[in-house]
C-alpha atoms as a PDB file:
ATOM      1  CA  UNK A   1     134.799 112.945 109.031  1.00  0.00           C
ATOM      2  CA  UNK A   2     133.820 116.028 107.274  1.00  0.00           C
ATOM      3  CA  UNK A   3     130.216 117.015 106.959  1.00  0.00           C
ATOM      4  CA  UNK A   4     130.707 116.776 103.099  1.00  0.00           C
ATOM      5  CA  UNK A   5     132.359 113.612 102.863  1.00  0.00           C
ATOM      6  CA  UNK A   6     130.810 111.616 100.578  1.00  0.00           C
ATOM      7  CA  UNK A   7     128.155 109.205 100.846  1.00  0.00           C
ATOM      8  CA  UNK A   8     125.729 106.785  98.302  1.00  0.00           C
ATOM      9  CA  UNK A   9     122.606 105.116  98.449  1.00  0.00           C
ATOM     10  CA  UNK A  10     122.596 101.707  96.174  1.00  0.00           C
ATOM     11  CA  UNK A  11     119.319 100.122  94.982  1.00  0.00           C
ATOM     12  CA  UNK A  12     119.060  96.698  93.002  1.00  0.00           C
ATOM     13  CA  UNK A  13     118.166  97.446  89.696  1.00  0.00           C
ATOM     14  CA  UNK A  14     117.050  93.790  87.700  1.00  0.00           C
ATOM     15  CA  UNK A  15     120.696  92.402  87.614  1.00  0.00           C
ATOM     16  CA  UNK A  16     122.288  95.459  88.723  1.00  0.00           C
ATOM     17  CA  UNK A  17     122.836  98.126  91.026  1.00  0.00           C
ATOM     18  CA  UNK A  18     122.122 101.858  90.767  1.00  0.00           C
ATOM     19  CA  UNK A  19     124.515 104.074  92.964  1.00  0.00           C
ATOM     20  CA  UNK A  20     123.242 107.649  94.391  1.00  0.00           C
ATOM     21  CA  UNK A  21     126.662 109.744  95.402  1.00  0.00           C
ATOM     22  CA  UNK A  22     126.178 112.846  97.832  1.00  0.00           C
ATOM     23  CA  UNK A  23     128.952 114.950  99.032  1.00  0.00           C
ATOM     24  CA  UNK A  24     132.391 115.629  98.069  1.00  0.00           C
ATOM     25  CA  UNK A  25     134.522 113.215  96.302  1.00  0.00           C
ATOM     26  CA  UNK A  26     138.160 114.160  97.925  1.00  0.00           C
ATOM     27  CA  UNK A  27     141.502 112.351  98.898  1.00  0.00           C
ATOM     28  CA  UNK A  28     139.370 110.978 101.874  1.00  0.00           C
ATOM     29  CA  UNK A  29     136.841 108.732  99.810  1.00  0.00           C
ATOM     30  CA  UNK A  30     137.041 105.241 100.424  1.00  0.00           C
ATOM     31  CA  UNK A  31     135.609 102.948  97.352  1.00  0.00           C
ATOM     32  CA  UNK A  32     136.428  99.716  99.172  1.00  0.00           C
ATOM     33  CA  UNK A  33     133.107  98.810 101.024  1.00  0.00           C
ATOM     34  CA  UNK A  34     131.170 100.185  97.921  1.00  0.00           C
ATOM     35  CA  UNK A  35     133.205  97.968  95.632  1.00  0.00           C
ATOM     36  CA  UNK A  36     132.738  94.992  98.008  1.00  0.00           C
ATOM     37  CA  UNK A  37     128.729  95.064  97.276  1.00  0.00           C
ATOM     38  CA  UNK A  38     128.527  96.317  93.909  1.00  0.00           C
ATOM     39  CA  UNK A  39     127.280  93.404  90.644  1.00  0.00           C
ATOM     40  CA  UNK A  40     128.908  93.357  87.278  1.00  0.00           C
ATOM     41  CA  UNK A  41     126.672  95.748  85.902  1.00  0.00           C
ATOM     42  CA  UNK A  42     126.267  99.126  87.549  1.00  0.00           C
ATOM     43  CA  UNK A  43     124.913 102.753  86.838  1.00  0.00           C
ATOM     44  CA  UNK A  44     126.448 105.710  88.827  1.00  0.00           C
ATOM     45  CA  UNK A  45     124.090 109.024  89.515  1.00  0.00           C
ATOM     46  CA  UNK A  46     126.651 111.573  89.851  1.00  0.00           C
ATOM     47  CA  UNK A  47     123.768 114.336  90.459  1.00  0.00           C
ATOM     48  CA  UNK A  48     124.830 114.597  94.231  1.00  0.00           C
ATOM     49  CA  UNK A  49     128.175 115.285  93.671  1.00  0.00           C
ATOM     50  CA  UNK A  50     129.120 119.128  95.183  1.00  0.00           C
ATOM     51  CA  UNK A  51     132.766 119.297  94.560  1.00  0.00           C
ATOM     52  CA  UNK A  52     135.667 117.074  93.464  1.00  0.00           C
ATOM     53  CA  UNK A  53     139.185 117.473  94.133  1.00  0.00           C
ATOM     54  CA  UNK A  54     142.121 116.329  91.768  1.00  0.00           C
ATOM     55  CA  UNK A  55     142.993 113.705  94.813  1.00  0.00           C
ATOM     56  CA  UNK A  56     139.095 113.222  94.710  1.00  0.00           C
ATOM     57  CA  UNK A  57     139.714 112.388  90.654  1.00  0.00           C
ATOM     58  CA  UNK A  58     142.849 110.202  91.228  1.00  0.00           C
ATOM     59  CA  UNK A  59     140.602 108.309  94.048  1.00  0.00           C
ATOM     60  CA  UNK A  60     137.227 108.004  91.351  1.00  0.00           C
ATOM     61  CA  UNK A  61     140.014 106.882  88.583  1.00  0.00           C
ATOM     62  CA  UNK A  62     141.537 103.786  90.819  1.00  0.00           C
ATOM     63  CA  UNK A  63     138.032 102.912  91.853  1.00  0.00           C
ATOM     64  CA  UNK A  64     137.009 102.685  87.817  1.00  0.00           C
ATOM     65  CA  UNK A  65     140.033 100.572  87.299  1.00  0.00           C
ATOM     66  CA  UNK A  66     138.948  98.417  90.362  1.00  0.00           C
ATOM     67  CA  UNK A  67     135.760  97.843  88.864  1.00  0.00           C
ATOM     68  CA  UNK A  68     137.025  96.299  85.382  1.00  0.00           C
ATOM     69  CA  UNK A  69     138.964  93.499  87.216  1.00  0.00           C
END
């Protein structure tokens, strides 16, 4: 794993979840275990974020479609 994979911290907010990212958001993100924990109602801090690739955007895309099903 690279040292700037990313990573995120998530704390329960009332009767959701806000999610810290940290790293790079690149073809070798993996939503799934994030989406497995996350409530219906969610807010995403971004802040963390150093770099995103367009494999990084087409892996942030299918885990926003994920999310609304």
């Amino acid at each position: 794993m690279s040292a700037h994979a990313i990573s995120w911290r998530v704390e329960a907010r009332g009767t959701g979840a806000w999610v810290a990212f940290s790293g790079e958001l690149t073809e070798t993100t993996h939503f799934a275990p994030l989406l497995a924990q996350l409530p219906k109602v969610v807010v995403f801090d971004l802040a963390g974020i150093a770099r995103v690739n367009s494999c990084g955007v087409r892996e942030w895309v299918n885990f926003m479609m994920a999310l609304e099903q």
